[in-house]
C-alpha atoms as a PDB file:
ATOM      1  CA  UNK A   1       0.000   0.000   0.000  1.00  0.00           C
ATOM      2  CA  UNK A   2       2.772   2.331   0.552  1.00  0.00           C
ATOM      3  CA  UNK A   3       4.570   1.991  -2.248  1.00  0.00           C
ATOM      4  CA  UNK A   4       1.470   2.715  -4.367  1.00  0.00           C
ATOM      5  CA  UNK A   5       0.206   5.272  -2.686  1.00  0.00           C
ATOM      6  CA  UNK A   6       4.051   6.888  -3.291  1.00  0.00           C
ATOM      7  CA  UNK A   7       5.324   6.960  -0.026  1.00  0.00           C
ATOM      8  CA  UNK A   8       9.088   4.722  -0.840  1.00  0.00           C
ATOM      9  CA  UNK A   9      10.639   5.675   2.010  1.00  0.00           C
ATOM     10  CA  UNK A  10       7.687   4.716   4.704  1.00  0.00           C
ATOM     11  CA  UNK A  11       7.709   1.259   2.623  1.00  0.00           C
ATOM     12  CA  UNK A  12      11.313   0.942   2.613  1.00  0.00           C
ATOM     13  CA  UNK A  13      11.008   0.521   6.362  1.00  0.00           C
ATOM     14  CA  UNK A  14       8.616  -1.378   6.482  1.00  0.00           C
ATOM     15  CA  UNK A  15      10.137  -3.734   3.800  1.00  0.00           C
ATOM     16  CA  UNK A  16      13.464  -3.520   6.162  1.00  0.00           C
ATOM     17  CA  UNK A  17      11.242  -5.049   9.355  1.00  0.00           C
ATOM     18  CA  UNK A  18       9.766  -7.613   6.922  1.00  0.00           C
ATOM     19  CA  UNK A  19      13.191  -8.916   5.331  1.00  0.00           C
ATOM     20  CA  UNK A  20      14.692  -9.544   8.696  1.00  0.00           C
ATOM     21  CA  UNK A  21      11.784 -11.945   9.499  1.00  0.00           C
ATOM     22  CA  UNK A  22      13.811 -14.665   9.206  1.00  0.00           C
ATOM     23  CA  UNK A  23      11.336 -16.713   6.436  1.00  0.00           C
ATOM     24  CA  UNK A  24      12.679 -17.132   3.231  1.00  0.00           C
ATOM     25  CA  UNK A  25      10.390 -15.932   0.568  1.00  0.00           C
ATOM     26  CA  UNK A  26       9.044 -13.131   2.919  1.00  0.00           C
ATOM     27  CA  UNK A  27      12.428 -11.898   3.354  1.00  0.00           C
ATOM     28  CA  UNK A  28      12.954 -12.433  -0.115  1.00  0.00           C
ATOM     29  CA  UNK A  29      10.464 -10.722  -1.498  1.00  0.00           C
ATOM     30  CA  UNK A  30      11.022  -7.676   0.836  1.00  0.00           C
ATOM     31  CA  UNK A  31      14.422  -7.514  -0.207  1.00  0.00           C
ATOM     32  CA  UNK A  32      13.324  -7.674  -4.271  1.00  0.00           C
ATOM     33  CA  UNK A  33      10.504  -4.815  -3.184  1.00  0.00           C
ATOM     34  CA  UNK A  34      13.449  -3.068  -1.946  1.00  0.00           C
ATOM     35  CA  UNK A  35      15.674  -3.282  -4.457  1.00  0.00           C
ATOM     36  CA  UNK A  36      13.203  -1.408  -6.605  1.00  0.00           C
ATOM     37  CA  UNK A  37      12.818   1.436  -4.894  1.00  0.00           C
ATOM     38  CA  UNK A  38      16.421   1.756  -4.817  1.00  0.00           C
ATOM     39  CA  UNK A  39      16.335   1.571  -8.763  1.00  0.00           C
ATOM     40  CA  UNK A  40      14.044   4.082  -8.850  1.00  0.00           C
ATOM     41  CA  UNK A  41      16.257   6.697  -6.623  1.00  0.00           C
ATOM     42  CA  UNK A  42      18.730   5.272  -9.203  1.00  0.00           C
ATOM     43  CA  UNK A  43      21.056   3.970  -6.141  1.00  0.00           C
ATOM     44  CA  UNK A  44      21.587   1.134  -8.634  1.00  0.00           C
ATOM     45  CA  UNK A  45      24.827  -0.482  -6.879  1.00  0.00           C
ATOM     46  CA  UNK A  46      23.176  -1.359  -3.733  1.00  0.00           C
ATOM     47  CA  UNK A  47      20.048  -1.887  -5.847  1.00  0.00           C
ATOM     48  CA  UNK A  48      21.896  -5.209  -7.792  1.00  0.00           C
ATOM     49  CA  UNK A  49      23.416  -6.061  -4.352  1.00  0.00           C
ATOM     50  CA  UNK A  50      19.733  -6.361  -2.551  1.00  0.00           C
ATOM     51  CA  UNK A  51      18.544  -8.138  -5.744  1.00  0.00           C
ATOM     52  CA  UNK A  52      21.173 -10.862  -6.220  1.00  0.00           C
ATOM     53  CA  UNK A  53      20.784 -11.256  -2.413  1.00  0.00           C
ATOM     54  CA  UNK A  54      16.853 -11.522  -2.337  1.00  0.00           C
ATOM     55  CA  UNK A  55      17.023 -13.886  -5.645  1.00  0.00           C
ATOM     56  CA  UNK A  56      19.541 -16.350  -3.518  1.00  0.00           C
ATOM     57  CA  UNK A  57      17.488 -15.843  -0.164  1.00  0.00           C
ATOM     58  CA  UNK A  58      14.213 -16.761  -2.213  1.00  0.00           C
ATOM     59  CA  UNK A  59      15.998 -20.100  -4.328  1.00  0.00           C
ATOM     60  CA  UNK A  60      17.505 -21.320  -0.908  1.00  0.00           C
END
């Protein structure tokens, strides 16, 4: 809901909290979520660092 309604940085917490949960695929997918909103504040680095490390969280 954040993230559509344009608030990045209120979801990028919130994706934070989730992707420490521990679970797998949550975690995964928070860290993909993240990732994107990186992209689009074009900090694309980190962004390919959170992605290759939410795609290997999410096939483990």
């Amino acid at each position: 809901m954040l993230l559509s309604d344009g608030e990045p940085e209120a979801a990028e917490g919130a994706l934070t909290a989730a992707g420490g949960s521990g679970s797998g695929v949550i975690s995964g997918y928070a860290g993909h979520l993240r990732g994107h909103i990186l992209i689009g504040r074009e900090d694309l680095d980190p962004a390919a660092d959170l992605l290759e490390a939410a795609a290997s969280t999410m096939n483990a």
